[in-house]
Protein backbone atom coordinates (compact mmCIF):
# COMPACT_ATOMS: atom_id res chain seq x y z
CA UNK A 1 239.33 51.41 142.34
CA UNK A 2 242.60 49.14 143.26
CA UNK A 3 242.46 46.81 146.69
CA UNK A 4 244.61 49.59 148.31
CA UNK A 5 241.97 51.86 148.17
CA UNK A 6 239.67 49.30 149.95
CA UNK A 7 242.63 48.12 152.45
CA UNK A 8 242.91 51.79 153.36
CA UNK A 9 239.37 52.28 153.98
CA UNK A 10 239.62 49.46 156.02
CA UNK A 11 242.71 50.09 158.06
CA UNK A 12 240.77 53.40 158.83
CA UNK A 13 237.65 51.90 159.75
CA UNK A 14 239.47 49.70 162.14
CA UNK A 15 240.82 52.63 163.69
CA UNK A 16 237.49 54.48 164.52
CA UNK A 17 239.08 57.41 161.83
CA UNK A 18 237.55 59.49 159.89
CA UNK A 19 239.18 59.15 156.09
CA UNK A 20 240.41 62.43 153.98
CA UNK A 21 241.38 62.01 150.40
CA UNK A 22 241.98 63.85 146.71
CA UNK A 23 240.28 60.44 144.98
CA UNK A 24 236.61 61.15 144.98
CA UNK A 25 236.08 58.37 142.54
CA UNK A 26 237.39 55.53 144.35
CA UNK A 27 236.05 56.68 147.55
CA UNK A 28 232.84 57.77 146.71
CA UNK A 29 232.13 54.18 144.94
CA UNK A 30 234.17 52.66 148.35
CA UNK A 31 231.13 54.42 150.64
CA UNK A 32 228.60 52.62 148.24
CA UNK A 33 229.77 49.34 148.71
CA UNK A 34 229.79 49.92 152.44
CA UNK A 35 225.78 51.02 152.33
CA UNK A 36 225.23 48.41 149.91
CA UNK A 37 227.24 46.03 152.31
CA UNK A 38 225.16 47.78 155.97
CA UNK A 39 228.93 48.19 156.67
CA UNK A 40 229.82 51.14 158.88
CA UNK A 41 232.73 53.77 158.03
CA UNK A 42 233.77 56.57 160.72
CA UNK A 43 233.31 59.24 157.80
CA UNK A 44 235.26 60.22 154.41
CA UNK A 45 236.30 63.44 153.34
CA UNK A 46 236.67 64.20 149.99
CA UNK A 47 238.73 67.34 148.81
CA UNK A 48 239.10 68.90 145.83
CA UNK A 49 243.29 69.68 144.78
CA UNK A 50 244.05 73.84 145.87
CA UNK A 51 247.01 74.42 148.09
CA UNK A 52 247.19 72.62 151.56
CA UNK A 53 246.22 75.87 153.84
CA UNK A 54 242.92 75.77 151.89
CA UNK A 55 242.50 72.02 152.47
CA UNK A 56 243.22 72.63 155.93
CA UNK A 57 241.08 75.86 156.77
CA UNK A 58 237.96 74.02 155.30
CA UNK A 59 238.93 70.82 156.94
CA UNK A 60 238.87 73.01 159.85
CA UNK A 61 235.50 74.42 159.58
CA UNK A 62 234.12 70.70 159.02
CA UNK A 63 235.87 69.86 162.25
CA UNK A 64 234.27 72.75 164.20
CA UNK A 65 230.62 72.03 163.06
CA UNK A 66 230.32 68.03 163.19
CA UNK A 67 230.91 66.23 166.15
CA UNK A 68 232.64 62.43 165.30
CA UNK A 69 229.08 60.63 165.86
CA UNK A 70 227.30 63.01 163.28
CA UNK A 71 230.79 62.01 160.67
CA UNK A 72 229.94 57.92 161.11
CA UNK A 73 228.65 56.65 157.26
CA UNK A 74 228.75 60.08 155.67
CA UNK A 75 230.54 61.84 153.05
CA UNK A 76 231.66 65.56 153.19
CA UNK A 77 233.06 67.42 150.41
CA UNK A 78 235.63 70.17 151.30
């Protein structure tokens, strides 16, 4: 995990965003720290590489089932 991983989280965070990324890794050890921490995150999302309409239409079926309250501190795997 590099401190741009953390400063993006955090630039996110401060922006009330929900956070989409390809590094599960990083991000998944980045969520830990922030339960460890009782820090708060808006929601990550986590996607495995296919092509970008694929991203999109399950991004899309995420976005149509969870509301932005039910995203805050969890992780969703598309």
């Amino acid at each position: 995990m590099s401190k741009e991983d953390a400063e993006q989280l955090a630039y996110v965070v401060s922006q009330q965003k929900t956070f989409l990324t390809h590094n599960r890794t990083d991000f998944e050890a980045l969520a830990q720290q922030y339960f460890a921490a009782g820090q708060s995150h808006y929601g990550m999302i986590i996607a495995v590489r296919c092509p970008p309409y694929e991203i999109a239409r399950r991004l899309f079926a995420i976005l149509n089932q969870v509301t932005a309250d039910e995203m805050q501190n969890q992780l969703h795997y598309i």
